[in-house]
N, C-alpha and C. Protein backbone atom coordinates (compact mmCIF):
# COMPACT_ATOMS: atom_id res chain seq x y z
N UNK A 1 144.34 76.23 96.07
CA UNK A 1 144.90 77.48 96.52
C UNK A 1 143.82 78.54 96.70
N UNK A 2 143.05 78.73 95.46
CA UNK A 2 141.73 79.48 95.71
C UNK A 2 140.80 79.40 96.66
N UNK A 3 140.73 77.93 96.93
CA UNK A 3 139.89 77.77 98.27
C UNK A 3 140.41 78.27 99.55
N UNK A 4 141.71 78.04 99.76
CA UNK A 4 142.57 78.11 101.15
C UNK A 4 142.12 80.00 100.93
N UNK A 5 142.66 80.52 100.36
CA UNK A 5 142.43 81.99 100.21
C UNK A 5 141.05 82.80 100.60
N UNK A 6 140.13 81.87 99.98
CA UNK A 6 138.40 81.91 100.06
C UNK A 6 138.37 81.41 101.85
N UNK A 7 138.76 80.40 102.32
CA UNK A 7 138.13 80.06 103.45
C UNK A 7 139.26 80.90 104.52
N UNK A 8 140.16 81.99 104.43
CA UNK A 8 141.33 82.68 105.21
C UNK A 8 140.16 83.73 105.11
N UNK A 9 139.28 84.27 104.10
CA UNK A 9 138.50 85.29 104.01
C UNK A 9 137.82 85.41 104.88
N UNK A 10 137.02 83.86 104.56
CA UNK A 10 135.30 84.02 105.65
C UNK A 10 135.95 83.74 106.64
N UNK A 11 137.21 83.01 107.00
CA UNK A 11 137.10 83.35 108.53
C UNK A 11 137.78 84.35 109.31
N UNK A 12 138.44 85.00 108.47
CA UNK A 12 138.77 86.63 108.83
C UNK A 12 137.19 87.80 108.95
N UNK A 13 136.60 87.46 108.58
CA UNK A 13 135.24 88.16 108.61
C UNK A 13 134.22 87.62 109.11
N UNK A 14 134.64 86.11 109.61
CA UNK A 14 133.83 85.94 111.10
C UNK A 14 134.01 86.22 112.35
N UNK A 15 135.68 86.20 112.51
CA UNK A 15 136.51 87.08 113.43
C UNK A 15 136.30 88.48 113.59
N UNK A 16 136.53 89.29 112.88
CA UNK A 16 135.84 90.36 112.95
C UNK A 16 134.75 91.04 113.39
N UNK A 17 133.36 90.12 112.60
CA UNK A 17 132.22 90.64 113.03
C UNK A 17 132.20 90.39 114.23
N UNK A 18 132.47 89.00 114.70
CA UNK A 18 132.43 89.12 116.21
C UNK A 18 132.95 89.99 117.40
N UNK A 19 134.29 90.20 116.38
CA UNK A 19 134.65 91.44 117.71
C UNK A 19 134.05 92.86 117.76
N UNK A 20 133.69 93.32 116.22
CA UNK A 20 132.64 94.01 116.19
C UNK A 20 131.32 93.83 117.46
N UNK A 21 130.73 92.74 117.10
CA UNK A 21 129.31 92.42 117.86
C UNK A 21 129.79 92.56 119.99
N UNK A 22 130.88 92.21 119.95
CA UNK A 22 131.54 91.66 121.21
C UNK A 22 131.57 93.23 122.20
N UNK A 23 131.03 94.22 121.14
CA UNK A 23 131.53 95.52 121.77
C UNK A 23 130.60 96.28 121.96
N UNK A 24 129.67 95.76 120.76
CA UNK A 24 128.12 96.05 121.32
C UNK A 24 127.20 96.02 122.94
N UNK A 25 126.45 97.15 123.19
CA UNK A 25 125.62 96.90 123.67
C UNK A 25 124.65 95.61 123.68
N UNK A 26 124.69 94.80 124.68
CA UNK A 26 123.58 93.78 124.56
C UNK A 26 122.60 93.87 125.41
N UNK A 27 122.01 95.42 126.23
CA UNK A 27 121.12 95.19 126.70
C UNK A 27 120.03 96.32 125.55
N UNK A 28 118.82 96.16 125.51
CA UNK A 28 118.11 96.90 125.07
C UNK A 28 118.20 98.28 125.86
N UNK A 29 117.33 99.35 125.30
CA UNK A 29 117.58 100.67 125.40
C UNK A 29 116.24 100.53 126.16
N UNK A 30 116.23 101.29 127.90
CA UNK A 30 114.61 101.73 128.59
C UNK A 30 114.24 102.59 128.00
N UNK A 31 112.91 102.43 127.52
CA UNK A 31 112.42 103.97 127.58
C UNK A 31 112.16 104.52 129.32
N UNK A 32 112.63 105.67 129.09
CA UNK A 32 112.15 106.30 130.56
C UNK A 32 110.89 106.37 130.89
N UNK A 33 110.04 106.99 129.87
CA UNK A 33 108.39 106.89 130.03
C UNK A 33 107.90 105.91 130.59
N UNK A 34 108.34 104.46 129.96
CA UNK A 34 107.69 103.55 130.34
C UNK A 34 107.73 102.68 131.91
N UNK A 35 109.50 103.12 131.73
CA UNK A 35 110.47 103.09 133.51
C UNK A 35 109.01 103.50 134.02
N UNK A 36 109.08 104.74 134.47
CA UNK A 36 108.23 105.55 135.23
C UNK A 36 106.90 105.06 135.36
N UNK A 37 105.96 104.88 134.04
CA UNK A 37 104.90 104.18 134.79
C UNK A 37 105.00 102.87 135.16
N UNK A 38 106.12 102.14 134.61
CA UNK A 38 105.56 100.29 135.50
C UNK A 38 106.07 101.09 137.24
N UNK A 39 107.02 102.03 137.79
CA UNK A 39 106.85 102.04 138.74
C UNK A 39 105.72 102.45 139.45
N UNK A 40 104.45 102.16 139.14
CA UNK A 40 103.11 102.85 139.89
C UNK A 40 102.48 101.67 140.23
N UNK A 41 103.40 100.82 139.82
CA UNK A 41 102.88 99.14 139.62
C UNK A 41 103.87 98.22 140.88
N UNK A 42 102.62 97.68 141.77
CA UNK A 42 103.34 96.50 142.79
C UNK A 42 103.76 95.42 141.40
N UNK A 43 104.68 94.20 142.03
CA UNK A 43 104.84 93.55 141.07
C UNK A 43 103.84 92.50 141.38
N UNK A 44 103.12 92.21 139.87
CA UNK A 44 102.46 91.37 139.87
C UNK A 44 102.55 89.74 139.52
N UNK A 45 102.14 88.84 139.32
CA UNK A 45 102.31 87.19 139.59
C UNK A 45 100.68 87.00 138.76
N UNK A 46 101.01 86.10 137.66
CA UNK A 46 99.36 85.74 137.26
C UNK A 46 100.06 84.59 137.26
N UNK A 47 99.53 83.22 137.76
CA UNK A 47 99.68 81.84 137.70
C UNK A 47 98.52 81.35 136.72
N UNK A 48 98.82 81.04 135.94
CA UNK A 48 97.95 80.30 134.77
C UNK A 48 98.31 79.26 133.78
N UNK A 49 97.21 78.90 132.89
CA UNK A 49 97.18 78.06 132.36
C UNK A 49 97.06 78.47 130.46
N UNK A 50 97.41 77.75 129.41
CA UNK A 50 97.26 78.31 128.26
C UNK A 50 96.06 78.40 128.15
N UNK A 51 95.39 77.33 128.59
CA UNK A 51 93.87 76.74 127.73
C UNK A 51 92.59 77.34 128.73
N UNK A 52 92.90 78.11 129.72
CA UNK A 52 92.26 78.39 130.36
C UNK A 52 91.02 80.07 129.75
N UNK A 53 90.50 80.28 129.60
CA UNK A 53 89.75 81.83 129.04
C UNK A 53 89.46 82.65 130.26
N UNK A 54 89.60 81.99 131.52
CA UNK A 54 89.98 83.16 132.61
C UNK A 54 91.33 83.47 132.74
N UNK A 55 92.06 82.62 132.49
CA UNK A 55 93.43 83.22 132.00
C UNK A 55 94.00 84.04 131.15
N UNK A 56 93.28 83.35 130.19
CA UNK A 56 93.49 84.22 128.54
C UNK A 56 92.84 85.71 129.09
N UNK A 57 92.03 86.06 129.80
CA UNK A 57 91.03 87.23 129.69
C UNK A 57 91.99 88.04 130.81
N UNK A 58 92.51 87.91 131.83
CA UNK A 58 93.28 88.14 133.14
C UNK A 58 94.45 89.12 131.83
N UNK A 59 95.05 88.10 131.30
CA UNK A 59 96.36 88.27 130.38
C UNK A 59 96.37 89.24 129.86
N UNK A 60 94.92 89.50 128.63
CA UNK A 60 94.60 90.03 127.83
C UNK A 60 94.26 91.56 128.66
N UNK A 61 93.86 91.70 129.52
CA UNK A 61 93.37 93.18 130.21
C UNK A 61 94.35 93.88 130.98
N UNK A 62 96.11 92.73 131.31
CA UNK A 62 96.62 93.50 131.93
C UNK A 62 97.53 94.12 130.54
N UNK A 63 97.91 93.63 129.36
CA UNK A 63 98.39 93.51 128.48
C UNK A 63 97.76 94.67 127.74
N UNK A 64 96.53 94.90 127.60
CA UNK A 64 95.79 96.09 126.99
C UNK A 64 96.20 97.81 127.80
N UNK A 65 95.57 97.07 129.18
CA UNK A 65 96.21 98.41 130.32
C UNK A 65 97.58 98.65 130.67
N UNK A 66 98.30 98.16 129.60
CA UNK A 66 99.58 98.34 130.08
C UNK A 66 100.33 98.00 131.27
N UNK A 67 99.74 97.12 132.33
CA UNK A 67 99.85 96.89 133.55
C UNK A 67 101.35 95.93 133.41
N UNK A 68 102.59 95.76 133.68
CA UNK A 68 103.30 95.00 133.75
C UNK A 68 103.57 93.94 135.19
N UNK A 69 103.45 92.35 134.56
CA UNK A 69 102.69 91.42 135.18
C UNK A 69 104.30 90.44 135.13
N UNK A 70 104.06 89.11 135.28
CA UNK A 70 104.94 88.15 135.31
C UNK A 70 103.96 86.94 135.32
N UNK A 71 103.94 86.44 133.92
CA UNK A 71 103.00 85.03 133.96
C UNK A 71 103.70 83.77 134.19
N UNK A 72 103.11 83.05 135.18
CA UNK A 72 103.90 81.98 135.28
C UNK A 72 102.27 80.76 134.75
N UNK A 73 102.80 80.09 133.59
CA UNK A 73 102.17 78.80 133.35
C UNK A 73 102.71 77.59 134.24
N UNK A 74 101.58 77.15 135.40
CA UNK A 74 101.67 75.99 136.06
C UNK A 74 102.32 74.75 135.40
N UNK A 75 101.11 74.61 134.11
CA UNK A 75 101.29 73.30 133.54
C UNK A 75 102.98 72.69 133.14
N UNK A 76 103.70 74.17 132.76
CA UNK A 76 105.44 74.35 132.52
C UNK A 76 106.05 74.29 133.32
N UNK A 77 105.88 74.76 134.62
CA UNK A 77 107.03 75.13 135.15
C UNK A 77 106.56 74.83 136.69
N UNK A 78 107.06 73.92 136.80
CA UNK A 78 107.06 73.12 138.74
C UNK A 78 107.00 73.85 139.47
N UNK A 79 108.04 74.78 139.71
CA UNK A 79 108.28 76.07 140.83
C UNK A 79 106.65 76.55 141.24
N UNK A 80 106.00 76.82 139.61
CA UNK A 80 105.07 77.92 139.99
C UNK A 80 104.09 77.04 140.33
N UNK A 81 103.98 75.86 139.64
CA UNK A 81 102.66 74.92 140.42
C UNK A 81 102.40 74.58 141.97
N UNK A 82 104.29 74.62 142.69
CA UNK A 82 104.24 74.58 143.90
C UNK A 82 103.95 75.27 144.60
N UNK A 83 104.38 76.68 144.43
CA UNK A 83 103.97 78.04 145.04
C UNK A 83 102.61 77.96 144.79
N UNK A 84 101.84 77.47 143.70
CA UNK A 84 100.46 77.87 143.47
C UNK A 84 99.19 76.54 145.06
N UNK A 85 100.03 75.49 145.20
CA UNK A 85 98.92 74.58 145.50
C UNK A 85 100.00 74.58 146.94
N UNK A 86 100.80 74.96 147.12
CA UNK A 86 101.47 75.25 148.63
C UNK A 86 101.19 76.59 149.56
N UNK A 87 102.07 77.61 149.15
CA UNK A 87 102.09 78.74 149.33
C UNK A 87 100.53 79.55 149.19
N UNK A 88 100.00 79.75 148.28
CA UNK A 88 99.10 80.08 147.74
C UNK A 88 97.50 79.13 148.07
N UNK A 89 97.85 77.72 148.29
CA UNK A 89 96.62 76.85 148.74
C UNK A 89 95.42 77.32 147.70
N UNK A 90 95.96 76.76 146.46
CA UNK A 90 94.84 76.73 145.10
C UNK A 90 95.04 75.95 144.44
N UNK A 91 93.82 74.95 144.08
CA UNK A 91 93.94 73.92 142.95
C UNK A 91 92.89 74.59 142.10
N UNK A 92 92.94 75.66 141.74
CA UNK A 92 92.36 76.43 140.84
C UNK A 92 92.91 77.85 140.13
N UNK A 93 93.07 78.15 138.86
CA UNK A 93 93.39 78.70 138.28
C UNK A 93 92.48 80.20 137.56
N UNK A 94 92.80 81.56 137.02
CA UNK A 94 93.78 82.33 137.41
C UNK A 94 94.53 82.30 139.08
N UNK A 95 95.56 82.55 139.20
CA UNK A 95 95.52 83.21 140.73
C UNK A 95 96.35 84.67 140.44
N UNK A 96 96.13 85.77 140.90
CA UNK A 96 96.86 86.78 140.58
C UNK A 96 97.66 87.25 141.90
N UNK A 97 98.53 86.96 141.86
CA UNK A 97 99.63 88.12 143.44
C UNK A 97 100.30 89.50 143.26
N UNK A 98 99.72 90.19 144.29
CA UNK A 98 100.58 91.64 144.16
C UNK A 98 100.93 91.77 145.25
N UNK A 99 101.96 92.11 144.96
CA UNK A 99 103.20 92.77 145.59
C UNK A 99 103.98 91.46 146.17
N UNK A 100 105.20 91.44 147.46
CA UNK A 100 105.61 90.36 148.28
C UNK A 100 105.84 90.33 149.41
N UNK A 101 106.30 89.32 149.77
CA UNK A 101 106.39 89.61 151.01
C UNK A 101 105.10 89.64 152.04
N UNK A 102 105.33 90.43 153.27
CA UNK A 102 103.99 90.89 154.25
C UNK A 102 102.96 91.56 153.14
N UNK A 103 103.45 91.97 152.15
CA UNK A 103 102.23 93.03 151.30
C UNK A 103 101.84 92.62 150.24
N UNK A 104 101.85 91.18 150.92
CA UNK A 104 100.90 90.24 149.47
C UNK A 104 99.81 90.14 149.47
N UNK A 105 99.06 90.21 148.19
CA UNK A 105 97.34 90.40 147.85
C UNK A 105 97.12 89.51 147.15
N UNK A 106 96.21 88.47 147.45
CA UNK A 106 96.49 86.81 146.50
C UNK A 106 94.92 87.22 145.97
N UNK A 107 95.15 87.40 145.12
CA UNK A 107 93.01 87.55 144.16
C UNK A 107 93.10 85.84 143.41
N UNK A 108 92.18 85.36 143.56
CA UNK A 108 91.73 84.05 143.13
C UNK A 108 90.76 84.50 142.22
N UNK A 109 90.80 83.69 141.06
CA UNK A 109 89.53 84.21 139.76
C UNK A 109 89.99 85.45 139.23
N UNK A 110 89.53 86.03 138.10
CA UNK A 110 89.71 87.16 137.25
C UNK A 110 88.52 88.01 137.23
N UNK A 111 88.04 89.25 137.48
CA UNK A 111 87.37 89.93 137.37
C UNK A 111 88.05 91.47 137.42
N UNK A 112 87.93 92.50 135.81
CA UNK A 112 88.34 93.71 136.20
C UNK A 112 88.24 94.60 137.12
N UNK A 113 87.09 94.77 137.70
CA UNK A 113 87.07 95.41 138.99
C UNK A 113 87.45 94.44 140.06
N UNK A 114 87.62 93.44 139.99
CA UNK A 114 87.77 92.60 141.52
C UNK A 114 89.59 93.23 141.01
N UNK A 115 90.43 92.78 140.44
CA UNK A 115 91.32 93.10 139.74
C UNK A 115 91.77 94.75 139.96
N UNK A 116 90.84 95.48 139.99
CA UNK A 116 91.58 96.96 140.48
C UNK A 116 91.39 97.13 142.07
N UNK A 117 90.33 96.77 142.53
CA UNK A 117 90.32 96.90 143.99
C UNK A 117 91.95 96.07 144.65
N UNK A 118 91.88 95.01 144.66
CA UNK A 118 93.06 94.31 144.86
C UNK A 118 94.58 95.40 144.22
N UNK A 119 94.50 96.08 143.38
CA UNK A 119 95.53 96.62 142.55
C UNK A 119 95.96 97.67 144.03
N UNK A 120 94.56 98.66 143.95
CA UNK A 120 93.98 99.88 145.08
C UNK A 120 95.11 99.33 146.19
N UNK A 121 94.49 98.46 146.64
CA UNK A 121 94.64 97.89 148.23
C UNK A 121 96.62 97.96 148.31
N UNK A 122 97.05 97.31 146.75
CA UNK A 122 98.47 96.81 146.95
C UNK A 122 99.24 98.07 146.38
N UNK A 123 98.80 98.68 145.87
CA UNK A 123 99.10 100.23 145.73
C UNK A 123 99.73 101.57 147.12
N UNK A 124 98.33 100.80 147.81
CA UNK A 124 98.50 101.25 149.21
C UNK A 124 99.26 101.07 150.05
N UNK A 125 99.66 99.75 150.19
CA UNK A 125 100.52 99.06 151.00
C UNK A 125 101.83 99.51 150.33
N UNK A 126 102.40 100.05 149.18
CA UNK A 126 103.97 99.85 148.58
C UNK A 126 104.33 100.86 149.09
């Protein structure tokens, strides 16, 4: 009897929380600040690899500058290996893309200034 009573409990208060949770917000909160500056930003594309240290270094500088990017690892994920050795015509890794479309800027290799000129250029074009 104690049990039946005990298990009418927990599942009255799993019912609950859920409808609790069910009413919640499930998207995170923007900050506006931050809204505002990724819009100064074409969208970017880094195609890479884990094991790579021009990758790792590409990652690491847009990640420091706050630059908001979209990494796609080849070795994971088919889509991006195709776009990378089709679309793109690279059997070599970083590749970085900004923007889409006609106002694409494909930088091959990682270098910070090669990396802002290319930024400049796709800046221009948005």
């Amino acid at each position: 009897m104690i049990f039946r009573i005990l298990a009418s409990v927990v599942l009255l208060l799993m019912v609950a929380s859920g409808a609790v949770a069910a009413g919640q917000d499930t998207q995170s909160n923007l900050n506006p600040v931050k809204a505002q500056e990724a819009r100064k930003y074409p969208q970017i594309v880094l195609y890479s690899v884990s094991w790579c240290p021009h990758c790792r270094e590409a990652k690491e500088y847009l990640v420091k500058n706050n630059i908001p990017f979209t990494n796609c690892d080849v070795e994971q994920d088919a889509q991006a290996m195709t776009l990378l050795t089709d679309k793109y015509k690279s059997q070599s890794i970083p590749v970085i893309v900004f923007g889409t479309g006609q106002n694409e800027i494909v930088m091959h290799g990682f270098t910070p200034e090669t990396f802002q000129e290319n930024l400049k250029k796709a800046q221009a074009k948005k």
